[in-house]
Protein backbone atom coordinates (compact mmCIF):
# COMPACT_ATOMS: atom_id res chain seq x y z
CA UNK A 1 94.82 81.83 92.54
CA UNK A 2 97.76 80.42 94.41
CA UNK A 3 101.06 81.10 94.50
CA UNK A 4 104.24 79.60 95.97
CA UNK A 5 107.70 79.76 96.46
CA UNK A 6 109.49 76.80 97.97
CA UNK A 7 113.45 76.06 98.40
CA UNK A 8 113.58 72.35 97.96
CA UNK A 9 116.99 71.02 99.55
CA UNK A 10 119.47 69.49 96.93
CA UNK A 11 116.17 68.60 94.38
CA UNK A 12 119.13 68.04 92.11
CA UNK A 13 119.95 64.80 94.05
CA UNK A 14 116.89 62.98 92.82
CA UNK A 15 117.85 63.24 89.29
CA UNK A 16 120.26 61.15 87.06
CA UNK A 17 122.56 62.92 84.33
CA UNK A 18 120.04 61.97 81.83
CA UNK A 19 116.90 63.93 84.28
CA UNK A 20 115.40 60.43 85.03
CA UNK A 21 114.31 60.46 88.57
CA UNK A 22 115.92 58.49 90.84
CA UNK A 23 113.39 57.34 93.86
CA UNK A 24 115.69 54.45 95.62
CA UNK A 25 117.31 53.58 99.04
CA UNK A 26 120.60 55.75 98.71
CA UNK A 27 120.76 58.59 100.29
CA UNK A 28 119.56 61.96 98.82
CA UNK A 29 121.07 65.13 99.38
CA UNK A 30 118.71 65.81 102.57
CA UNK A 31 120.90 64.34 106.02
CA UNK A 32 119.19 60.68 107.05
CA UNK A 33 116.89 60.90 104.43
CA UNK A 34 116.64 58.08 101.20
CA UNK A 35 115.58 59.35 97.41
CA UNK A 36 112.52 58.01 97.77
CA UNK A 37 112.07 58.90 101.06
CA UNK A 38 112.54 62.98 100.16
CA UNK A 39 110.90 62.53 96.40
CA UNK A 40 107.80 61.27 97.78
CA UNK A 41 107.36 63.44 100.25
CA UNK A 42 107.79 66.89 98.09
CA UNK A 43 105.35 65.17 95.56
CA UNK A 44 102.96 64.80 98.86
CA UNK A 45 103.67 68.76 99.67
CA UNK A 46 103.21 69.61 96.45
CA UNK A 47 99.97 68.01 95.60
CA UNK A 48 98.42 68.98 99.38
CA UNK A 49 99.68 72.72 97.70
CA UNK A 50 97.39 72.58 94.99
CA UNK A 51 99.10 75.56 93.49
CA UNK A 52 98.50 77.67 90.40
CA UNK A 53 102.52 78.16 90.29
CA UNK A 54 105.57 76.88 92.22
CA UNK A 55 108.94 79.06 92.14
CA UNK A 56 111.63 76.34 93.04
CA UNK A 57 114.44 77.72 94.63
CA UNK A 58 117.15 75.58 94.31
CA UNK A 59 115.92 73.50 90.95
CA UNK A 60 117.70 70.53 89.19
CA UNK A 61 120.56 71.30 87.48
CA UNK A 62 120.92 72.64 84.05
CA UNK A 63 124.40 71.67 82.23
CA UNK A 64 126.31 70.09 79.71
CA UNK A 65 123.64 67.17 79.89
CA UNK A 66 121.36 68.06 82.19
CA UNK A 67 117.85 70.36 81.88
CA UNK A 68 116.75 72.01 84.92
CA UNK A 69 112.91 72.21 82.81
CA UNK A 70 113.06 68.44 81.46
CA UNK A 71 113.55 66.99 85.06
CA UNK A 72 110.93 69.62 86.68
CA UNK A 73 108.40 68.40 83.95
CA UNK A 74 109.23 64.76 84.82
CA UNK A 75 108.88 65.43 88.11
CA UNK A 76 105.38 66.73 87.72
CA UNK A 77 104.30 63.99 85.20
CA UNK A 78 104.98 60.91 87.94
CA UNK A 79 103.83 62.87 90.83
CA UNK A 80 100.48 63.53 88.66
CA UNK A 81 100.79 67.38 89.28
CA UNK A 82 98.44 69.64 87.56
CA UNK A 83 101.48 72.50 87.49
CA UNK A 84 103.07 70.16 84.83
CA UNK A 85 104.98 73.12 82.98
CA UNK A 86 108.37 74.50 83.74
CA UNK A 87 110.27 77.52 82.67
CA UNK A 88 113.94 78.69 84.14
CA UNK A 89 116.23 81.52 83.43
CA UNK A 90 119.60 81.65 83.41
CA UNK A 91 121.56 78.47 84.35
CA UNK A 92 124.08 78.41 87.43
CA UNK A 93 127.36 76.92 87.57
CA UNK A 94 125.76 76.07 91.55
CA UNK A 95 123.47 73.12 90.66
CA UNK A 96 121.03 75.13 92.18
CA UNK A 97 118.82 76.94 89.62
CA UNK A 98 115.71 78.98 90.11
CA UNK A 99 112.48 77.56 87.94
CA UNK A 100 108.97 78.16 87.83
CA UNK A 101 106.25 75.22 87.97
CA UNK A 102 103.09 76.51 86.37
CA UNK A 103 99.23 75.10 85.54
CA UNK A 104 99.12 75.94 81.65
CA UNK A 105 95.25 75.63 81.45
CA UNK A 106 95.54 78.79 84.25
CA UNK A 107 98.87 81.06 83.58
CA UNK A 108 100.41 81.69 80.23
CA UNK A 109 104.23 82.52 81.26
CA UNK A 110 107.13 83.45 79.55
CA UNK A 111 110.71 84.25 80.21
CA UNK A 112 111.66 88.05 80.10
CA UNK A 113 114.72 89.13 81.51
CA UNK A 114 115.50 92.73 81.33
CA UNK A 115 118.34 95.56 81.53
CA UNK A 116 118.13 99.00 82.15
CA UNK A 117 121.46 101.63 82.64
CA UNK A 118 119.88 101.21 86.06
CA UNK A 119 119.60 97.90 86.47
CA UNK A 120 121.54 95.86 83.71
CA UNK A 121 120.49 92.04 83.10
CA UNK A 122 120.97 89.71 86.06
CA UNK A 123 123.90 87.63 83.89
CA UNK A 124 125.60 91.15 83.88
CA UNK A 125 127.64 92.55 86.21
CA UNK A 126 126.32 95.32 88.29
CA UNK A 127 129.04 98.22 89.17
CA UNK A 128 128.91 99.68 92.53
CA UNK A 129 131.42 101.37 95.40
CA UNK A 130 130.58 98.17 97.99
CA UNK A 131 133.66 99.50 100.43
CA UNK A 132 133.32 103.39 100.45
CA UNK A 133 136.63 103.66 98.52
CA UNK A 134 135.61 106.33 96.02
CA UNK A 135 136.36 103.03 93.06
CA UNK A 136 133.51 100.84 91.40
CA UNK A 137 132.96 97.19 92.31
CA UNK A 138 132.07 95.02 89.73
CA UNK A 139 129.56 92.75 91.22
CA UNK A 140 127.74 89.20 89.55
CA UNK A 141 124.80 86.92 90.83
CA UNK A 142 125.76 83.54 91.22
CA UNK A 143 122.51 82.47 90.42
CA UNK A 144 120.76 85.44 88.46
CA UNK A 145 116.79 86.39 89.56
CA UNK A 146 114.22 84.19 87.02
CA UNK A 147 112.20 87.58 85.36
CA UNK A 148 108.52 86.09 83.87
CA UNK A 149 105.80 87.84 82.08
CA UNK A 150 102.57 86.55 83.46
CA UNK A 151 99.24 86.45 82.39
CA UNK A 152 96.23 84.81 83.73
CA UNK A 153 93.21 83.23 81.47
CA UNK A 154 91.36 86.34 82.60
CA UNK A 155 93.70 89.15 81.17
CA UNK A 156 95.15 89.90 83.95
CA UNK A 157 98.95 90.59 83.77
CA UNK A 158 101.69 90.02 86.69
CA UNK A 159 105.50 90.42 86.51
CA UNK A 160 106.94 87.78 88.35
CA UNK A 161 110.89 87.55 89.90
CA UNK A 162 112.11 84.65 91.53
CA UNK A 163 115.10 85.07 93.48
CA UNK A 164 117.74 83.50 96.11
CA UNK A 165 120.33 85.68 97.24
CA UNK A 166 122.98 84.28 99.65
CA UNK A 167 125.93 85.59 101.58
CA UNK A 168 128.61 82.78 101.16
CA UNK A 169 130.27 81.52 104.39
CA UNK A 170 133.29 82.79 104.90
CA UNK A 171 135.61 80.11 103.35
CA UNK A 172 139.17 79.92 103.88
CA UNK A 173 138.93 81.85 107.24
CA UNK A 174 141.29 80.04 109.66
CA UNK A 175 141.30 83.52 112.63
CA UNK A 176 138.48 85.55 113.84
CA UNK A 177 139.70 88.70 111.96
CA UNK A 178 139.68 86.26 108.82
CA UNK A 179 135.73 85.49 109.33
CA UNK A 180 134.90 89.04 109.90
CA UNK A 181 136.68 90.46 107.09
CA UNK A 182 135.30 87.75 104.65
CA UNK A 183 131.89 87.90 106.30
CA UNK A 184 131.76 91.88 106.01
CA UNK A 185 132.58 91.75 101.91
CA UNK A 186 130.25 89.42 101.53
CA UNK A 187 127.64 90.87 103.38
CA UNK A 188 128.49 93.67 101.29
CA UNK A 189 128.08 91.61 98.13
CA UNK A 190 124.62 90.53 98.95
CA UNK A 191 123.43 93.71 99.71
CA UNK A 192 124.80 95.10 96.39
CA UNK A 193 122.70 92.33 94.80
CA UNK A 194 119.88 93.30 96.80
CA UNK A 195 119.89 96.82 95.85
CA UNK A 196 120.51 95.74 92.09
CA UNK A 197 117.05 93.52 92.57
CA UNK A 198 115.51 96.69 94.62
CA UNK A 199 116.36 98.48 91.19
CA UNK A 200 114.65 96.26 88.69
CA UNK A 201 111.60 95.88 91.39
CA UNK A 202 111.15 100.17 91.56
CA UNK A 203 111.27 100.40 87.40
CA UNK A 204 108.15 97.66 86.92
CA UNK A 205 106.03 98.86 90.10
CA UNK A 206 106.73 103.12 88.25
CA UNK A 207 105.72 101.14 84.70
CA UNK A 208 102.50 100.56 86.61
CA UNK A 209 103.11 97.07 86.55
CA UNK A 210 102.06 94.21 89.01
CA UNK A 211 104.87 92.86 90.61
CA UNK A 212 105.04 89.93 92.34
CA UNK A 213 109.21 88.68 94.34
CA UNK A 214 109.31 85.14 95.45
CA UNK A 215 112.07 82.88 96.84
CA UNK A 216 114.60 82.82 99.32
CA UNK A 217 116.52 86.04 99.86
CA UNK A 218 118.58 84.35 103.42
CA UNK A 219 118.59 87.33 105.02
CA UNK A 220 115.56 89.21 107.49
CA UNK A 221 116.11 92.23 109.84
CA UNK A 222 118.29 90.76 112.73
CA UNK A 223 119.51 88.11 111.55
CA UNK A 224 123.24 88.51 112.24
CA UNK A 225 125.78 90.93 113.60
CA UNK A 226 126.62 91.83 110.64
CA UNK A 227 123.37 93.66 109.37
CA UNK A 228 124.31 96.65 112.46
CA UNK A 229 127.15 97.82 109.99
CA UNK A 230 125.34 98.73 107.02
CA UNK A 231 122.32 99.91 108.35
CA UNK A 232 119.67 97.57 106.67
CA UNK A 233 119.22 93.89 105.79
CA UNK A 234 118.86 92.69 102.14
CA UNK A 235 115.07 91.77 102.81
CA UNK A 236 114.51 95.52 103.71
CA UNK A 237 116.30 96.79 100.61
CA UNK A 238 114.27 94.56 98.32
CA UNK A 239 111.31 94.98 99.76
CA UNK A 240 111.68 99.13 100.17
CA UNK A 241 108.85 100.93 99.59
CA UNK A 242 107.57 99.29 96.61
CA UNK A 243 106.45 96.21 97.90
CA UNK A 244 104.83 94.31 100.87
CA UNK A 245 104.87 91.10 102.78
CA UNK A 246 103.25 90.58 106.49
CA UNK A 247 106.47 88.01 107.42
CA UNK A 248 109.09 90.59 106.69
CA UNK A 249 106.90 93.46 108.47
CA UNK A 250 106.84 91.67 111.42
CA UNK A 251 110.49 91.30 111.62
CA UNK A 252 109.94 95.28 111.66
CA UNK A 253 108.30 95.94 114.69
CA UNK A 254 109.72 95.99 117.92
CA UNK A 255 109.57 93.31 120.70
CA UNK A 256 107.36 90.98 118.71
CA UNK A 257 106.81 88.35 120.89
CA UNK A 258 106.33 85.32 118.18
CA UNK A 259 108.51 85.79 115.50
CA UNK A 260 107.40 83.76 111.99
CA UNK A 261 109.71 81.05 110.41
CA UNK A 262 110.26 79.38 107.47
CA UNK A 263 113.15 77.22 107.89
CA UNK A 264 114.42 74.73 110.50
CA UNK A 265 118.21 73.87 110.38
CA UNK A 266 120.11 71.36 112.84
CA UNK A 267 123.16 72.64 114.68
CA UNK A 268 125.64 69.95 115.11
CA UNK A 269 127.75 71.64 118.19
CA UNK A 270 124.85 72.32 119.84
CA UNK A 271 122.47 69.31 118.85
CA UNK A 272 119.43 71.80 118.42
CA UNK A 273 117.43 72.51 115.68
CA UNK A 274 116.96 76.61 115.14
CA UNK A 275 114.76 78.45 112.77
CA UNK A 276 114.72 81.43 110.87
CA UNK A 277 112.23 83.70 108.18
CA UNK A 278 114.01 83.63 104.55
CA UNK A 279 111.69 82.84 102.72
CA UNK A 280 109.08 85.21 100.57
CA UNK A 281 106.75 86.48 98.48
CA UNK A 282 106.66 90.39 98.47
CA UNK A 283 104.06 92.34 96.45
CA UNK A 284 103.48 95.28 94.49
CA UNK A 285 100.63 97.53 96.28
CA UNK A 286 98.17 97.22 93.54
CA UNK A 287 97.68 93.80 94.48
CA UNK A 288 96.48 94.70 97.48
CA UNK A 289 93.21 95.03 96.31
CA UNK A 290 92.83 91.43 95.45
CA UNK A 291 92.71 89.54 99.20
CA UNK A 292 95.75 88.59 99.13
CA UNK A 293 96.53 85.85 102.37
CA UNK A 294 100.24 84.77 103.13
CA UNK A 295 100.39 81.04 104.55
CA UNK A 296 103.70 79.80 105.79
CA UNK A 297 103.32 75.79 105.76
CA UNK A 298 105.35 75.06 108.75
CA UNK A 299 104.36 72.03 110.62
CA UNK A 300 105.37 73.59 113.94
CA UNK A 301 103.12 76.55 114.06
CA UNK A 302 100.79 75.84 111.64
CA UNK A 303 98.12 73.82 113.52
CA UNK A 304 96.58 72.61 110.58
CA UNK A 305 100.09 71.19 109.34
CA UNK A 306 100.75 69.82 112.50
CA UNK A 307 97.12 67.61 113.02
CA UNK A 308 97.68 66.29 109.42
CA UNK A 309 100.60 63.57 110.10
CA UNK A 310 101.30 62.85 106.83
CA UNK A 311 101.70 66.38 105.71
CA UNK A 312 103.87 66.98 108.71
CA UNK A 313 106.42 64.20 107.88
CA UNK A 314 106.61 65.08 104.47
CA UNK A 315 107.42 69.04 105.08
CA UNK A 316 110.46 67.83 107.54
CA UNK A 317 111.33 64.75 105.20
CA UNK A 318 111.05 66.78 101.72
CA UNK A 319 113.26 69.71 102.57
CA UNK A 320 114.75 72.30 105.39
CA UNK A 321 112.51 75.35 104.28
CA UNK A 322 109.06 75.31 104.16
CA UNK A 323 106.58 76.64 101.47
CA UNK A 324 105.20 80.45 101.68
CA UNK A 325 101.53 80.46 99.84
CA UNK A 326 99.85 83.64 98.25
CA UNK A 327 96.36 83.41 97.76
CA UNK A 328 94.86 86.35 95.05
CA UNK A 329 91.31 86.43 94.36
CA UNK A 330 92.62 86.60 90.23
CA UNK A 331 91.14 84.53 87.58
């Protein structure tokens, strides 16, 4: 079985209000790319995939009109995917939702968000002390975790999360104190949400449950200044003690001398491209036991990416992450 979680830039872009896809010469949400320069090439990513399931971080829109599931679906039908069912949680006010592409004829999926005194449902608000100031914080996700009850053809049963956490950029800032102030609360913020997702994670793996986290959590040990104030990043805090994923582990040790990635991103002062690891899939130790094997498909450092040309331009024309694959030995 195969599993993957890929953050597909501004997929919203390709779609009318209406959730017809749009595959013309104007531009598309991705810099110097067309619409049907970027919507051919994820359908080429996505059908070299082959998946079993596809968590799509940063899904079309769901609103007024719009249906984050109905454009997915259509997506799948002209691209002549075999993962040709979609299923999405709680809509965003970001255009950006979280949404699950699945084969039918190999998972049966369903929707199941939860709440706990613990852990209340990710459209709640989560009360914590973020600054140390003896008062509770009331804190939100701007675009809540997608919780899914899973179950393969053979019986076997997975709980799946799909989440993107992000740490907004410090808008409004116009001094140096002004960014790190902003920056610090919220750093805080996303680590709140982090420890919120942590809490939800701990209460499936102590149900005995097989838990599986995918998406983009924009955050990895040393990525930023920031992270040497509080201790820990987010990816550590989700990931605690509960859960496993070679990427993030490597970000662990010390002096690693090659450092994974999963996103490249152009800097505009500079006029380099740099990279960074946020994207992942993190299970439950009981799945350890089935093989699992991580892929990042980055046509840098993946060779085999690289040698296939047309693979390679459509992972830098389709988005600025790259997939993360999970291969189970389920049925």
């Amino acid at each position: 079985m195969r599993l993957v979680t890929y953050n597909i830039e501004w997929f919203a872009h390709l779609f009318d209000d209406a959730d017809n896809l749009m595959l013309d010469d104007q531009s598309s949400g991705r810099y110097g790319v067309d619409r049907y320069t970027q919507g051919r090439a994820i359908a080429h990513v996505l059908q070299r995939l082959d998946a079993d399931a596809v968590m799509v971080v940063e899904a079309p829109n769901t609103g007024r009109k719009q249906r984050c599931t109905r454009a997915l679906e259509r997506f799948a039908a002209e691209a002549g995917l075999r993962t040709d069912t979609a299923v999405s949680g709680f809509a965003t006010d970001t255009h950006q939702e979280i949404a699950l592409l699945y084969d039918p004829a190999v998972l049966d999926v369903e929707a199941d968000p939860q709440a706990s005194k613990r852990a209340p449902r990710f459209d709640d608000s989560f009360l914590i002390d973020l600054d140390v100031d003896d008062r509770m914080d009331r804190v939100r996700f701007s675009k809540p975790p997608l919780e899914l009850q899973v179950r393969t053809k053979g019986g076997m049963a997975l709980r799946l999360i799909g989440a993107h956490l992000k740490s907004k950029a410090p808008h409004g800032a116009e001094t140096a104190e002004e960014v790190a102030r902003i920056s610090i609360a919220n750093r805080r913020k996303q680590l709140a949400q982090a420890i919120w997702l942590h809490r939800r994670i701990k209460e499936h793996v102590e149900a005995g449950e097989n838990v599986i986290v995918m998406g983009d959590l924009n955050d990895g040990p040393g990525l930023d200044e920031y992270e040497r104030l509080f201790g820990k990043s987010s990816v550590e805090i989700v990931m605690g003690a509960e859960l496993t994923d070679p990427h993030a582990q490597s970000l662990l040790k010390p002096r690693e001398p090659v450092l994974p990635s999963t996103s490249r991103f152009y800097n505009p002062e500079t006029k380099r491209y740099f990279r960074a690891l946020l994207d992942y899939i993190m299970i439950s130790h009981g799945l350890e036991a089935y093989g699992p094997h991580w892929r990042i498909w980055h046509p840098f450092e993946d060779a085999e990416c690289y040698d296939d040309i047309p693979l390679r331009e459509a992972l830098l024309a389709a988005s600025d992450h790259f997939p993360v694959s999970l291969d189970l030995e389920l049925t």
